[in-house]
C-alpha atoms as a PDB file:
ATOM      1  CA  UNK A   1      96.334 100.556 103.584  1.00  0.00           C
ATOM      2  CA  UNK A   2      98.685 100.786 105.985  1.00  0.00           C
ATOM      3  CA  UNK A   3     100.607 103.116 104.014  1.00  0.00           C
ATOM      4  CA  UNK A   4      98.236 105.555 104.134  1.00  0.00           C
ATOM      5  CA  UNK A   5      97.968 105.828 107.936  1.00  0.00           C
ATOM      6  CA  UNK A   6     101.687 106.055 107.967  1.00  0.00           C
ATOM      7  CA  UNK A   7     101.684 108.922 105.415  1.00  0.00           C
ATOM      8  CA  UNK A   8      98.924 110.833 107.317  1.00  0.00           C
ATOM      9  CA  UNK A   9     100.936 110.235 110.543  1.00  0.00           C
ATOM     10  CA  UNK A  10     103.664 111.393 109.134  1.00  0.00           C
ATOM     11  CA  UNK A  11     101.351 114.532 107.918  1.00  0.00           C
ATOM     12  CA  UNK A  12     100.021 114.598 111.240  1.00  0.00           C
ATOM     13  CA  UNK A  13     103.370 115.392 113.257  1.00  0.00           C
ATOM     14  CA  UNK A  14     105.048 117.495 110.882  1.00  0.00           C
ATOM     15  CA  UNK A  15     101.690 120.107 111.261  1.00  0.00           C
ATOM     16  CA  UNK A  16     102.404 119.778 114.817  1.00  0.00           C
ATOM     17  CA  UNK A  17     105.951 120.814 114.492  1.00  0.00           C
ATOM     18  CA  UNK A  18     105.140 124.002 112.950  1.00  0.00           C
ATOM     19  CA  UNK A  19     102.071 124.480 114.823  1.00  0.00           C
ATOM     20  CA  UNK A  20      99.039 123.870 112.192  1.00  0.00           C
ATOM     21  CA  UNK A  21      96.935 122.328 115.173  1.00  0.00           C
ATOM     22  CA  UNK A  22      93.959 122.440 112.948  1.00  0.00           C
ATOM     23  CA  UNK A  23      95.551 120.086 110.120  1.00  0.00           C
ATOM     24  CA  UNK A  24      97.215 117.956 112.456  1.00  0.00           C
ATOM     25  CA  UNK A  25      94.100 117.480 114.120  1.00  0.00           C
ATOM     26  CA  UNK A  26      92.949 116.590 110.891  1.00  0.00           C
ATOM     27  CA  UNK A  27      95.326 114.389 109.907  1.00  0.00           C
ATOM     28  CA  UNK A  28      95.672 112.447 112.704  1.00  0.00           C
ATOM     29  CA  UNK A  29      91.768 111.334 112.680  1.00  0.00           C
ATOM     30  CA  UNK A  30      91.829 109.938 109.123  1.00  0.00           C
ATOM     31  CA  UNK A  31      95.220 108.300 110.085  1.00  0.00           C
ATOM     32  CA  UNK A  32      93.088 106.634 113.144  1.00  0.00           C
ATOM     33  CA  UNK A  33      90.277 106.032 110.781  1.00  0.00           C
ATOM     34  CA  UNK A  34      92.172 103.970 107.855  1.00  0.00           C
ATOM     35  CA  UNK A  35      93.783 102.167 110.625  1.00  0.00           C
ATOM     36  CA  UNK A  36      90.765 101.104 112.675  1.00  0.00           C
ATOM     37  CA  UNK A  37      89.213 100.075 109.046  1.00  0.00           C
ATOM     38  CA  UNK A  38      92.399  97.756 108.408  1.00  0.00           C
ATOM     39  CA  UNK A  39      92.027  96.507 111.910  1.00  0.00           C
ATOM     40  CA  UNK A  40      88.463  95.210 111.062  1.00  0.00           C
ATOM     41  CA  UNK A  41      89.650  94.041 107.779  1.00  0.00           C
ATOM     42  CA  UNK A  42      92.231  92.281 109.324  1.00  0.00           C
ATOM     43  CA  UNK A  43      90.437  90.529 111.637  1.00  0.00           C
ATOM     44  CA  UNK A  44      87.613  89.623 109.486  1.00  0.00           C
ATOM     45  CA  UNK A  45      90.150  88.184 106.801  1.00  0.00           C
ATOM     46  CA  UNK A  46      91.437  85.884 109.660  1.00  0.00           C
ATOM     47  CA  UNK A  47      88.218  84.746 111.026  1.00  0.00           C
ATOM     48  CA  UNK A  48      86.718  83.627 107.697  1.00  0.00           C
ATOM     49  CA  UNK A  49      90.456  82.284 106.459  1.00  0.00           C
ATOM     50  CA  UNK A  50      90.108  79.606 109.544  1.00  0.00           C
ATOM     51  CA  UNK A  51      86.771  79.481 109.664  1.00  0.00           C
ATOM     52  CA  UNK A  52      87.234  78.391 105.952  1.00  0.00           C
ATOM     53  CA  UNK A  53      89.657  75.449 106.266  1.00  0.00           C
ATOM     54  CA  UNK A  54      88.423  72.152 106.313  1.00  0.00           C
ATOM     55  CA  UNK A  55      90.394  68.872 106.349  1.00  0.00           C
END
């Protein structure tokens, strides 16, 4: 997943370069949008891997 926020980074700053404000706009939200849904992914993952452990 994170490759994909890399890639539309990536996307994201090139557009800038050569001045497509409109697809760098673009680009840059569903980079911040595929990250933020890792982040919660991330975080659930850890919460129910040590809420899950029991010894």
């Amino acid at each position: 997943m994170l490759d994909w926020v890399v890639t539309f980074l990536i996307i994201a700053l090139i557009a800038a370069v050569f001045g497509f404000t409109g697809i760098a706009v673009a680009a840059a939200q569903i980079a911040q949008v595929v990250f933020f849904i890792f982040l919660v992914l991330f975080v659930l993952s850890l919460i129910l891997h040590i809420g899950g452990r029991r010894d």
